[in-house]
N, C-alpha and C. Protein backbone atom coordinates (compact mmCIF):
# COMPACT_ATOMS: atom_id res chain seq x y z
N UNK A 1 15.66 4.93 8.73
CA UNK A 1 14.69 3.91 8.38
C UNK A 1 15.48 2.68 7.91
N UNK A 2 15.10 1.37 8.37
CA UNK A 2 15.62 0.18 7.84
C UNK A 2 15.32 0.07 6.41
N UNK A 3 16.53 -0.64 5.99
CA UNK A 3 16.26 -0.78 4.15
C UNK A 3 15.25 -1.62 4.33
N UNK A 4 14.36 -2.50 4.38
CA UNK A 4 13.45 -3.38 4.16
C UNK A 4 12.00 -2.47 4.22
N UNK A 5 12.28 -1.56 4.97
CA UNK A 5 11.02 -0.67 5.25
C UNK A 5 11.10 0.64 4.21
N UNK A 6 12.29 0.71 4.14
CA UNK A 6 12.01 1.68 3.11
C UNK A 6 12.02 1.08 1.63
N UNK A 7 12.85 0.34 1.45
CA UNK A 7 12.20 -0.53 -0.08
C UNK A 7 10.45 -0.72 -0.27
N UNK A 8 10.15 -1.37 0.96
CA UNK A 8 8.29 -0.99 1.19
C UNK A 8 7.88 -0.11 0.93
N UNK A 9 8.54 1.14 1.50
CA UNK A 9 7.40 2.09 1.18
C UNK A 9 7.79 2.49 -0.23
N UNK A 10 8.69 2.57 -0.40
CA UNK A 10 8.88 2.92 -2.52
C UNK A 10 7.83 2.47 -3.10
N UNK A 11 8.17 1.19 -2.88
CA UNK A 11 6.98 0.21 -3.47
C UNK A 11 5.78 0.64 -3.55
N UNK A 12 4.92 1.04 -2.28
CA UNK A 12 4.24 1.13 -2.21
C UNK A 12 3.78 2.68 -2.85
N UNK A 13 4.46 3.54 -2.95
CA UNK A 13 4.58 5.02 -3.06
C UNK A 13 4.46 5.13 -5.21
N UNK A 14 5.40 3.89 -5.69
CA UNK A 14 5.43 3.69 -7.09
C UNK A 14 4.03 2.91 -7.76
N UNK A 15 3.58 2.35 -6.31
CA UNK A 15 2.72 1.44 -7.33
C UNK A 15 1.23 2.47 -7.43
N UNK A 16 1.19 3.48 -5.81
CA UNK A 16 0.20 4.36 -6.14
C UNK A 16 -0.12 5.48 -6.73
N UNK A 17 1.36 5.82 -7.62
CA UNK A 17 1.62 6.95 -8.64
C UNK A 17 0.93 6.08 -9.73
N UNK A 18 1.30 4.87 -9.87
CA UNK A 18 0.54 4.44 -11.31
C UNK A 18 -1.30 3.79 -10.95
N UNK A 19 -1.50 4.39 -10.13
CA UNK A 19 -2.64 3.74 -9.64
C UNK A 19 -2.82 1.89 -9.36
N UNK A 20 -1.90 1.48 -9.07
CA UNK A 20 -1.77 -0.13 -9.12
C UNK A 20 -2.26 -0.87 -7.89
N UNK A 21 -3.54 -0.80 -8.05
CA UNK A 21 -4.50 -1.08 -6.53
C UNK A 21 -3.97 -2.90 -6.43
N UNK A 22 -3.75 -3.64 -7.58
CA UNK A 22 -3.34 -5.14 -6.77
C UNK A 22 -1.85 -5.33 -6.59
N UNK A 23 -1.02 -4.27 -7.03
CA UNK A 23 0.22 -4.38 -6.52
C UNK A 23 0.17 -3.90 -5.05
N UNK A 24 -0.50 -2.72 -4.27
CA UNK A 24 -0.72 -2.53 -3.53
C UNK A 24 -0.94 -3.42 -2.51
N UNK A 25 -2.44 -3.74 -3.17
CA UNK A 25 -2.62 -5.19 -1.91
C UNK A 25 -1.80 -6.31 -1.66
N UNK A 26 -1.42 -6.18 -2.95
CA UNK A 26 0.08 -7.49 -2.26
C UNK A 26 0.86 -7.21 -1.76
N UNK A 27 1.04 -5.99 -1.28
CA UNK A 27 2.25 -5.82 -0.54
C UNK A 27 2.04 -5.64 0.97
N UNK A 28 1.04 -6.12 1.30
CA UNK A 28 0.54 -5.79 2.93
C UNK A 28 -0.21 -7.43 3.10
N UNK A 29 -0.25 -7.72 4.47
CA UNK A 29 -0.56 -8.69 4.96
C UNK A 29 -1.89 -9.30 4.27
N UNK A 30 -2.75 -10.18 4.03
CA UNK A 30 -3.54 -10.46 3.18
C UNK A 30 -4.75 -10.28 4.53
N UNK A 31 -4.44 -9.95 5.23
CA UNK A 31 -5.92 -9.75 6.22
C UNK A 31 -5.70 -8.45 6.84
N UNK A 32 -5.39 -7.28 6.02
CA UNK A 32 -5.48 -6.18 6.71
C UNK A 32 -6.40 -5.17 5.78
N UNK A 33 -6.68 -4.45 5.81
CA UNK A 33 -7.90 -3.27 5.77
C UNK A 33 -7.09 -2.30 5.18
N UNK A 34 -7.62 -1.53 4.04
CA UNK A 34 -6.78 -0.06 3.33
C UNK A 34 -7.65 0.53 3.69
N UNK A 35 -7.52 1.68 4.01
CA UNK A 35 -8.90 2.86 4.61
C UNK A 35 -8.26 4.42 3.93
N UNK A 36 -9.01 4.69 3.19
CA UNK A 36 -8.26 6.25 2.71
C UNK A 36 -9.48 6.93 3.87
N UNK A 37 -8.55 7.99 4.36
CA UNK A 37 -8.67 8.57 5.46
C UNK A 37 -10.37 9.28 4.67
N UNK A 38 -10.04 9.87 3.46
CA UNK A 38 -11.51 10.74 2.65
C UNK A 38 -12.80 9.84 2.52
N UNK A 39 -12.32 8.38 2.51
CA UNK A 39 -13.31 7.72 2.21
C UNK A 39 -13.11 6.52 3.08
N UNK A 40 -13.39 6.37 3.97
CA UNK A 40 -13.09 5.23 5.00
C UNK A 40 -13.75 3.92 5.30
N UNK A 41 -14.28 3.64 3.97
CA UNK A 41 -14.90 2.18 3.53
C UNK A 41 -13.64 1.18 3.53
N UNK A 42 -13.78 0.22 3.76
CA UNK A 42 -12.62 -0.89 3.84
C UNK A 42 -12.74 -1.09 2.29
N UNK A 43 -11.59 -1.72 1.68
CA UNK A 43 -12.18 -2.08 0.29
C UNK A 43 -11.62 -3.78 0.33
């Protein structure tokens, strides 16, 4: 895995251990869609 992609996913992997739903969204394009597979409402 490229370091840039895997620094991402840390990120992303640390911020959802602490539950950090707007660190989350900032880390993805500002026009894309989170869908948890259990609950598949866009939020």
């Amino acid at each position: 895995m490229n370091t840039l992609l895997s620094k991402l996913v840390d990120e992303v992997f640390k911020a959802l251990e602490v539950k950090d739903k707007k660190t989350i969204i900032n880390l993805f394009h500002n026009e894309c869609e989170f869908i948890d597979p259990h609950y598949p409402n866009a939020i």
